[in-house]
C-alpha atoms as a PDB file:
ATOM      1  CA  UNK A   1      40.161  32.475  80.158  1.00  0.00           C
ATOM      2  CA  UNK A   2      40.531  35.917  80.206  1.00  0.00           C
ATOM      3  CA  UNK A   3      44.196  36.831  78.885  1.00  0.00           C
ATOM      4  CA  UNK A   4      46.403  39.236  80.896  1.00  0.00           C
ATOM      5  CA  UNK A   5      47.164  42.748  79.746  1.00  0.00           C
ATOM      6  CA  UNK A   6      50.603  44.198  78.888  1.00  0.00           C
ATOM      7  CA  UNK A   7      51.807  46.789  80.330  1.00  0.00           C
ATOM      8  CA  UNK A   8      52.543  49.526  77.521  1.00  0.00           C
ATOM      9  CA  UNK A   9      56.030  51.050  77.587  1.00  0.00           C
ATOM     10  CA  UNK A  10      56.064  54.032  78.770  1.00  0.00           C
ATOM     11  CA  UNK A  11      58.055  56.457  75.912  1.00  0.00           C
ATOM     12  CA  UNK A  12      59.558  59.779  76.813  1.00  0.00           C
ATOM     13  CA  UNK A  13      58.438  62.944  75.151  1.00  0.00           C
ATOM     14  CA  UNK A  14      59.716  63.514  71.960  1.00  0.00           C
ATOM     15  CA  UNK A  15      61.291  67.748  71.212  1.00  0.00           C
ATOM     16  CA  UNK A  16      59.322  69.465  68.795  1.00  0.00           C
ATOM     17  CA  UNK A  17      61.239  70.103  65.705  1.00  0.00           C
ATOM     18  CA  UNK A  18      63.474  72.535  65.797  1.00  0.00           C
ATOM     19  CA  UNK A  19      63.628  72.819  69.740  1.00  0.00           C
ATOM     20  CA  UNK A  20      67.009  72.214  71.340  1.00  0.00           C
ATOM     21  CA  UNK A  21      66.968  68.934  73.089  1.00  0.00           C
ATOM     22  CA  UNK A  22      65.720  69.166  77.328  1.00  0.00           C
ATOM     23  CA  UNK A  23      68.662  68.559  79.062  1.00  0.00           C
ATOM     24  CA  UNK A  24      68.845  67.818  82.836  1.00  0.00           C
ATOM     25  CA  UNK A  25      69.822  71.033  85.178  1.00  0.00           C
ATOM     26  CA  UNK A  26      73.147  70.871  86.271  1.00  0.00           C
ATOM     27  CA  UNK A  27      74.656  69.730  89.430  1.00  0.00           C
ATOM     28  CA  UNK A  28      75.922  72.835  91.157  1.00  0.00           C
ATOM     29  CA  UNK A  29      77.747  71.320  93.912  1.00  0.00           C
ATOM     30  CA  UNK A  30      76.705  69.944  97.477  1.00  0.00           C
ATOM     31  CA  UNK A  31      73.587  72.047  97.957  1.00  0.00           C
ATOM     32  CA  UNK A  32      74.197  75.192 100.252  1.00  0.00           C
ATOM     33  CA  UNK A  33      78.117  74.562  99.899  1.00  0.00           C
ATOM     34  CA  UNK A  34      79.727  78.045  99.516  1.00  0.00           C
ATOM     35  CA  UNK A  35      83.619  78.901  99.214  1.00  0.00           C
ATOM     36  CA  UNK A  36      85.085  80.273 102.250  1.00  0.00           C
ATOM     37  CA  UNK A  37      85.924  84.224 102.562  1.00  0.00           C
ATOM     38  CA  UNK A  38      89.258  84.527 101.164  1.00  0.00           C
ATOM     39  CA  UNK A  39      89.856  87.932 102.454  1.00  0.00           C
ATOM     40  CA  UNK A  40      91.501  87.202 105.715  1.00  0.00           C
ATOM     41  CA  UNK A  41      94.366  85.646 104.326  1.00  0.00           C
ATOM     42  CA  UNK A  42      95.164  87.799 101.231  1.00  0.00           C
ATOM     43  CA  UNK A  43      95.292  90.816 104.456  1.00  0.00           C
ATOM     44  CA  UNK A  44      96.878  88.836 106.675  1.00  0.00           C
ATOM     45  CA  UNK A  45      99.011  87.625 104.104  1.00  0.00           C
ATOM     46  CA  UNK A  46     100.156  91.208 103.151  1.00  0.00           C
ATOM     47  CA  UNK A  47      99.920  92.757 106.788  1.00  0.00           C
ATOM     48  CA  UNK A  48     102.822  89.900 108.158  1.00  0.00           C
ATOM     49  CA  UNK A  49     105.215  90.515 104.936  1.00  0.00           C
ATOM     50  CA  UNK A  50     104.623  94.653 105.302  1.00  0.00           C
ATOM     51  CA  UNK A  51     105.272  94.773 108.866  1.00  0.00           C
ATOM     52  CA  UNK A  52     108.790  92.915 108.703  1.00  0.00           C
ATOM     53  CA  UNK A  53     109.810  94.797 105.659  1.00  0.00           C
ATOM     54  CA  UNK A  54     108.605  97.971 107.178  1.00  0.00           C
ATOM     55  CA  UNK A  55     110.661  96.874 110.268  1.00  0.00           C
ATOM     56  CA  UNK A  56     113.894  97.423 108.860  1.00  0.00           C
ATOM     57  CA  UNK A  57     112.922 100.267 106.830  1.00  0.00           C
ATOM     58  CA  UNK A  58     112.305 102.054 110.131  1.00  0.00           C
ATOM     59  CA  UNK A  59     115.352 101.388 111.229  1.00  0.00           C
ATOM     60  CA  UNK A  60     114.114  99.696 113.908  1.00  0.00           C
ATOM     61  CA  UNK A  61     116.229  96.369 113.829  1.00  0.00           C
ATOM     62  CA  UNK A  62     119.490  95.974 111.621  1.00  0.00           C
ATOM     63  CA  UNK A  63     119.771  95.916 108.031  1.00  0.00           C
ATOM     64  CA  UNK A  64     121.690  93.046 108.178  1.00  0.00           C
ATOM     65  CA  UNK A  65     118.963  91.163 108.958  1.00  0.00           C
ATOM     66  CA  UNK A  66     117.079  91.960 105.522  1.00  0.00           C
ATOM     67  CA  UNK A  67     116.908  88.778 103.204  1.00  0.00           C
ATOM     68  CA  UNK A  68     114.773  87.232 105.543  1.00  0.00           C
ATOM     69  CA  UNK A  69     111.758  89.011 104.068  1.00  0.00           C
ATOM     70  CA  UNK A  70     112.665  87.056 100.628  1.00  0.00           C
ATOM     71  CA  UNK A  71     111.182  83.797 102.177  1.00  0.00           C
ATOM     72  CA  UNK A  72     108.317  86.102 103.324  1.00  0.00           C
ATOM     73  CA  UNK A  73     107.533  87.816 100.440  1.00  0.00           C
ATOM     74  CA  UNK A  74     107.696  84.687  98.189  1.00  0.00           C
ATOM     75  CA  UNK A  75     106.021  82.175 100.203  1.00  0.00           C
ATOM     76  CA  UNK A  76     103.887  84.509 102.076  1.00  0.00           C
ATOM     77  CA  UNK A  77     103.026  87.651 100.871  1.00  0.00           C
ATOM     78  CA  UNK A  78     103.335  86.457  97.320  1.00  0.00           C
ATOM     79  CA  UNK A  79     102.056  82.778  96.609  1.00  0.00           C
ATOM     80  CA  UNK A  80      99.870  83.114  99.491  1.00  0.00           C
ATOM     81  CA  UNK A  81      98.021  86.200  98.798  1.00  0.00           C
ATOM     82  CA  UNK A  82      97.570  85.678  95.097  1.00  0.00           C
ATOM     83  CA  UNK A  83      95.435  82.521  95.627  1.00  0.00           C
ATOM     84  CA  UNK A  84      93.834  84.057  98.181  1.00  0.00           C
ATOM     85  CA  UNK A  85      93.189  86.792  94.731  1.00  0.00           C
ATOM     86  CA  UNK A  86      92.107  84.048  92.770  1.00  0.00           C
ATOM     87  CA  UNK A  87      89.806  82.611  95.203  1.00  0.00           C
ATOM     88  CA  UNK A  88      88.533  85.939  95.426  1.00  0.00           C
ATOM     89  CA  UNK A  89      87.624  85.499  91.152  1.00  0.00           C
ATOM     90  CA  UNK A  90      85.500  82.460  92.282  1.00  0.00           C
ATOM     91  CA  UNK A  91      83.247  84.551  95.155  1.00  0.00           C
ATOM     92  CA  UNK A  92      82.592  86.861  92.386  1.00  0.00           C
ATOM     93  CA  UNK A  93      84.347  90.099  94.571  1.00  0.00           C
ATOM     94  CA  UNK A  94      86.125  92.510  91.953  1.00  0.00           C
ATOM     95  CA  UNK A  95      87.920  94.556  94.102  1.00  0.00           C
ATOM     96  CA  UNK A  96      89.279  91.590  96.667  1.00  0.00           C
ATOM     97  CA  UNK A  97      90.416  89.617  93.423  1.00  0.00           C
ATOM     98  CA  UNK A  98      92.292  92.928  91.693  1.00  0.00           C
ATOM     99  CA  UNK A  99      93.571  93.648  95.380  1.00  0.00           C
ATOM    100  CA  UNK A 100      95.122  90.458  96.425  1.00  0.00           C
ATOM    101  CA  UNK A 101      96.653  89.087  92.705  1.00  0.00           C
ATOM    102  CA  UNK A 102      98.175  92.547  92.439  1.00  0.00           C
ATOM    103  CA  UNK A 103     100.085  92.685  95.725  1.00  0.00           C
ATOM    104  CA  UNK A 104     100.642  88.869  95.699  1.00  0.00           C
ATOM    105  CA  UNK A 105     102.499  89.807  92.279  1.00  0.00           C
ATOM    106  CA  UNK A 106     104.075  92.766  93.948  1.00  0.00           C
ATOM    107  CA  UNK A 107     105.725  90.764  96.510  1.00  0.00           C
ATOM    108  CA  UNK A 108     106.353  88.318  93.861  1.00  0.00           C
ATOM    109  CA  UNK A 109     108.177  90.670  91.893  1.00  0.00           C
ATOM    110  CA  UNK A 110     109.991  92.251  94.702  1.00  0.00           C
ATOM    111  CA  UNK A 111     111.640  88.810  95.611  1.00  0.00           C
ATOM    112  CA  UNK A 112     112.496  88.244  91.790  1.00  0.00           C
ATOM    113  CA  UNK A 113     113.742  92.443  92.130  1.00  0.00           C
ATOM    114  CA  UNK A 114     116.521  91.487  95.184  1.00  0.00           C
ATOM    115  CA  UNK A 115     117.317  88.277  94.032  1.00  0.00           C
ATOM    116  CA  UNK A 116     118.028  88.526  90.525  1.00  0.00           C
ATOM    117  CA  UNK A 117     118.217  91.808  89.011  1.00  0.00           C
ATOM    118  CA  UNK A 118     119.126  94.577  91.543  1.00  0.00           C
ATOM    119  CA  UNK A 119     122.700  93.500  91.312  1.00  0.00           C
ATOM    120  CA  UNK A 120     122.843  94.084  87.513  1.00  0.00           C
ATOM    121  CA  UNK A 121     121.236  98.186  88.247  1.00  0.00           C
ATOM    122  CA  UNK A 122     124.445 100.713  87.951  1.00  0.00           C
ATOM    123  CA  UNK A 123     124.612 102.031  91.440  1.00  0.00           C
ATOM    124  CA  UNK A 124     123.895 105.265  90.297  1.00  0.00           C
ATOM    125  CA  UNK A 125     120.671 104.645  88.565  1.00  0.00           C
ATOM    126  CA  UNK A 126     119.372 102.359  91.606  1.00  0.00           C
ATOM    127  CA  UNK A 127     117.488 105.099  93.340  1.00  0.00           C
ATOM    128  CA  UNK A 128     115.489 106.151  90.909  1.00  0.00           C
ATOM    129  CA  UNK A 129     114.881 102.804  89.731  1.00  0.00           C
ATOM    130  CA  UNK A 130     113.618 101.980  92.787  1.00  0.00           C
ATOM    131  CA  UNK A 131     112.032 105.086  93.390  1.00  0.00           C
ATOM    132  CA  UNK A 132     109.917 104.757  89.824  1.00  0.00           C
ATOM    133  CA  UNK A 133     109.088 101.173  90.751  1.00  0.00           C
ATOM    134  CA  UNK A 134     107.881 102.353  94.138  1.00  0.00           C
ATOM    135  CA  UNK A 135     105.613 105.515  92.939  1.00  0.00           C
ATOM    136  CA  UNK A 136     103.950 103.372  90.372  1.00  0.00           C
ATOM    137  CA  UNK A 137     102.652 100.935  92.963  1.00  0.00           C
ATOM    138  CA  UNK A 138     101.409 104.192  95.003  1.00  0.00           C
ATOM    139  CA  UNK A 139      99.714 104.858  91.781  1.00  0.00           C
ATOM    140  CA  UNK A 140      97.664 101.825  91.527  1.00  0.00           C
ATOM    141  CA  UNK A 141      97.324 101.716  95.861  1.00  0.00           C
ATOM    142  CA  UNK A 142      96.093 105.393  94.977  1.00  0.00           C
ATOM    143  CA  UNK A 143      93.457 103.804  92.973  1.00  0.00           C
ATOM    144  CA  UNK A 144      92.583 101.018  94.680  1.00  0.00           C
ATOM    145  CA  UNK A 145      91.677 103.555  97.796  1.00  0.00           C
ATOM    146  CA  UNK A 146      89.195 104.969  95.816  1.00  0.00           C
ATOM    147  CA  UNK A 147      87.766 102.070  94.875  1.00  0.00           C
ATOM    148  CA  UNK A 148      87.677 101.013  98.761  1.00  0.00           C
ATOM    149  CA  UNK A 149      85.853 103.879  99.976  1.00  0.00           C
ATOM    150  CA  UNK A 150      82.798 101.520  99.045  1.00  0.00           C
ATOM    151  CA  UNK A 151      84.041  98.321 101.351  1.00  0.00           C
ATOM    152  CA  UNK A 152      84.303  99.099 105.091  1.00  0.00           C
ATOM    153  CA  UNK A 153      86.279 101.651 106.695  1.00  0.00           C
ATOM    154  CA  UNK A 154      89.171  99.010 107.640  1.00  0.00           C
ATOM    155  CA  UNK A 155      90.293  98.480 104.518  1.00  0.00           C
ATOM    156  CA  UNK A 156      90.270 101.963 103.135  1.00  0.00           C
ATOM    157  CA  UNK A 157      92.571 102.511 105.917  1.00  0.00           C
ATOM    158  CA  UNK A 158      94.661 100.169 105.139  1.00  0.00           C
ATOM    159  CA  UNK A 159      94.590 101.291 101.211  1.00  0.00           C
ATOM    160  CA  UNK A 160      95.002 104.863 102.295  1.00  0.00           C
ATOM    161  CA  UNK A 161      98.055 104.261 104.541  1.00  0.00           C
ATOM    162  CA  UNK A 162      99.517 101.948 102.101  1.00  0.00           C
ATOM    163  CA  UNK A 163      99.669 104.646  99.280  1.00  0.00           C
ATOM    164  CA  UNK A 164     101.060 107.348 101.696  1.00  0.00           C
ATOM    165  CA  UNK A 165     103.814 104.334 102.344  1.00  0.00           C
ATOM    166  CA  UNK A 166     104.713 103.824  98.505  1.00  0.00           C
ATOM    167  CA  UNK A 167     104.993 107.255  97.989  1.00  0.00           C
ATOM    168  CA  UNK A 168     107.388 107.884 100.785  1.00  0.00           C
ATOM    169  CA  UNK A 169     109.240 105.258  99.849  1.00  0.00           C
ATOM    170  CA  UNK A 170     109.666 105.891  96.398  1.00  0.00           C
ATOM    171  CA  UNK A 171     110.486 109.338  96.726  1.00  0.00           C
ATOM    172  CA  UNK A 172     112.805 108.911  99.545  1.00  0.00           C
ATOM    173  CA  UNK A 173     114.178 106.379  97.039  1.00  0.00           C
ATOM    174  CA  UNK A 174     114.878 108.375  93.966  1.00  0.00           C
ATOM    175  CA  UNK A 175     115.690 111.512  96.647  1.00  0.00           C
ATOM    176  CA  UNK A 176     118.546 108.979  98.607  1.00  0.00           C
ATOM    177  CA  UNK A 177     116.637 110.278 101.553  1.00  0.00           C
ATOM    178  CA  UNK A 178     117.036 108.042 104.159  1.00  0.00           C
ATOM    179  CA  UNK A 179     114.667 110.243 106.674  1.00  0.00           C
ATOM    180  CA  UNK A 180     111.436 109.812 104.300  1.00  0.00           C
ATOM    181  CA  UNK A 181     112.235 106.212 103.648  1.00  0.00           C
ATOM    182  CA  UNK A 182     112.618 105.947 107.413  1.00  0.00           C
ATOM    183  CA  UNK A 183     108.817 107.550 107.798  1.00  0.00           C
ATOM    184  CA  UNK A 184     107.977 105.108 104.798  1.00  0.00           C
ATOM    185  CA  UNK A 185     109.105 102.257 107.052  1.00  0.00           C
ATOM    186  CA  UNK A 186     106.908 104.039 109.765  1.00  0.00           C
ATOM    187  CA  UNK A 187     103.371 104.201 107.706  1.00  0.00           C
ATOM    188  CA  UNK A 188     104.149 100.628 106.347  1.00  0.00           C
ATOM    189  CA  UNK A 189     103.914  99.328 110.299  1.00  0.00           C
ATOM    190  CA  UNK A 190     100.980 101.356 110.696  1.00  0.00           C
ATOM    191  CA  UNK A 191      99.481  99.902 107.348  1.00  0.00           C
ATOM    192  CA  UNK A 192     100.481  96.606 108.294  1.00  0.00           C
ATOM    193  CA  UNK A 193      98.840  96.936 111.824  1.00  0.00           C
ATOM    194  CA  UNK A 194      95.442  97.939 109.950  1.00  0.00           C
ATOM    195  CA  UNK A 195      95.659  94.991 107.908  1.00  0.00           C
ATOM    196  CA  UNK A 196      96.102  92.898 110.495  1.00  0.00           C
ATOM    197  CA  UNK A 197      92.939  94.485 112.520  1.00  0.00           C
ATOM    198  CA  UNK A 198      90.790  94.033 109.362  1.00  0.00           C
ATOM    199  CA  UNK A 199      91.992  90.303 108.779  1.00  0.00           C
ATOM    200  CA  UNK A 200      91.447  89.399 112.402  1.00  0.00           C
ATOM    201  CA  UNK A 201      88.029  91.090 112.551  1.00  0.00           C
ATOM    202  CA  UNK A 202      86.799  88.889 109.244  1.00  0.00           C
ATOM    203  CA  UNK A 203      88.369  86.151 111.230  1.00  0.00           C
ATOM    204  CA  UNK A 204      86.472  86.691 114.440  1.00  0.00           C
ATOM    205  CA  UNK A 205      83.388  87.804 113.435  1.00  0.00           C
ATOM    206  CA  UNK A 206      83.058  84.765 110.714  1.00  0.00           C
ATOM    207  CA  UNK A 207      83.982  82.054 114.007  1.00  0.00           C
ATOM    208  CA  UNK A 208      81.876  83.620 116.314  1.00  0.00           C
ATOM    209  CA  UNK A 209      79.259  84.425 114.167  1.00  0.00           C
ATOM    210  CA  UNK A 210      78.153  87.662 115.337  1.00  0.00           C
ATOM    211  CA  UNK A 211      79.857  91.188 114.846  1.00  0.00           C
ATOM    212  CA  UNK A 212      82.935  91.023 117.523  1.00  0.00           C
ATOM    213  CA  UNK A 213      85.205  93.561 116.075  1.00  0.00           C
ATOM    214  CA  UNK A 214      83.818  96.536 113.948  1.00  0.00           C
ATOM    215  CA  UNK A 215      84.926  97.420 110.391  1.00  0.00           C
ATOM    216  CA  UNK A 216      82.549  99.811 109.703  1.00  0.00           C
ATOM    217  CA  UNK A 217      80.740  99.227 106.292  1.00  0.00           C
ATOM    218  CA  UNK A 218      80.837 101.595 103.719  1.00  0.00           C
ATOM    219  CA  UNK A 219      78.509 100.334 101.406  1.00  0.00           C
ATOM    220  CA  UNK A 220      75.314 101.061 103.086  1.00  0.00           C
ATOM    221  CA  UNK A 221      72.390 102.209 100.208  1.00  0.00           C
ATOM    222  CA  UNK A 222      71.880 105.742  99.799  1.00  0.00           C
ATOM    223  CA  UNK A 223      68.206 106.803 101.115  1.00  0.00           C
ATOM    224  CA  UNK A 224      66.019 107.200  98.345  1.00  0.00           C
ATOM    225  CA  UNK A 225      64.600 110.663  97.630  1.00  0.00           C
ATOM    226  CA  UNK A 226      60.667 111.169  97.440  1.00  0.00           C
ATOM    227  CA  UNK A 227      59.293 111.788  93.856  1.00  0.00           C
ATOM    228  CA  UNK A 228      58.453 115.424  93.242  1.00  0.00           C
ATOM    229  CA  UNK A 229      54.947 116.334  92.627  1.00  0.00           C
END
């Protein structure tokens, strides 16, 4: 009788010495999952907030009206916007993450500004207080619009208009000019109107899957020269 074979267990490959062990690759994730585009609601975020804030800055409804941009700028402009900065960290887009964290913080700090502190400001320091405060976040918007001059031609606009708003403000601030914070209140509707056009436009576009509303990209490459002989 002939006797049956065994099968031979079948041993895995042992490292050379000295090599790291193989380990397996890692699981990125369901395959061709990608985050969504955060950018829409960090701009529509800010555009919403701006516009109400620049509403009463323009004199255009009552002053007395004013703490109802608190809710706004906490829930809204703030909390909002800086996920939508964080989430921008995770798509790997520099400029969208320093953008939105930085004016979700702004409105953050306003909110904590009013509520809190303003009170405890002598009034006669409160104007330039403000004013500084103010011009410093034209300085970084100033910055920032620089920077945007290589995204699409919507949101330079809106980074162009917004530093032009800052500035107005703060100097109309530390000035107690009521007539430039009154065109500050102007250029902040105009900068919240451009925001808006940019954040509907991603929103469009990404439904409907084809270019509905134009933005205009800024980025194109540059043509390359020819060589010299």
């Amino acid at each position: 009788m002939e006797s049956a074979s065994v099968p031979r267990r079948q041993v895995p490959p042992r490292d050379p010495p000295g090599r790291a062990p193989r380990s397996e690759p890692a699981s990125e994730g369901p395959v061709g999952w990608k985050p969504a585009d955060p950018g829409p609601l960090g701009l529509g975020a800010f555009a919403l907030t701006t516009f109400v804030l620049s509403m009463f800055n323009a004199n255009l409804v009552s002053h007395a009206g004013e703490p109802v941009v608190l809710g706004l700028a906490l829930a809204y402009g703030g909390i909002a916007q800086l996920l939508a900065g964080m989430w921008e960290f995770r798509t790997g887009n520099t400029f969208g993450a320093v953008a939105f964290s930085s004016f979700g913080a702004f409105w953050i700090s306003f909110w904590v500004l009013v509520t809190f502190f303003a009170d405890k400001i002598p009034a006669e320091h409160l104007g330039a207080s403000l004013g500084l405060y103010l011009i410093a976040w034209g300085i970084f918007t100033t910055y920032m619009f620089v920077a945007s001059l290589r995204t699409t031609a919507a949101v330079a606009a809106v980074f162009l208009l917004l530093a032009a708003t800052f500035f107005l403000l703060g100097i109309g601030n530390a000035n107690e000019s009521e007539g430039l914070v009154e065109l500050g209140g102007w250029f902040g509707i105009a900068t919240a109107a451009a925001a808006w056009y940019a954040s509907f436009a991603a929103v469009v576009n990404s439904t409907f899957g084809r270019t509905v509303m134009p933005v205009k990209p800024l980025n194109a490459p540059r043509a390359t020269e020819p060589a010299g002989d």
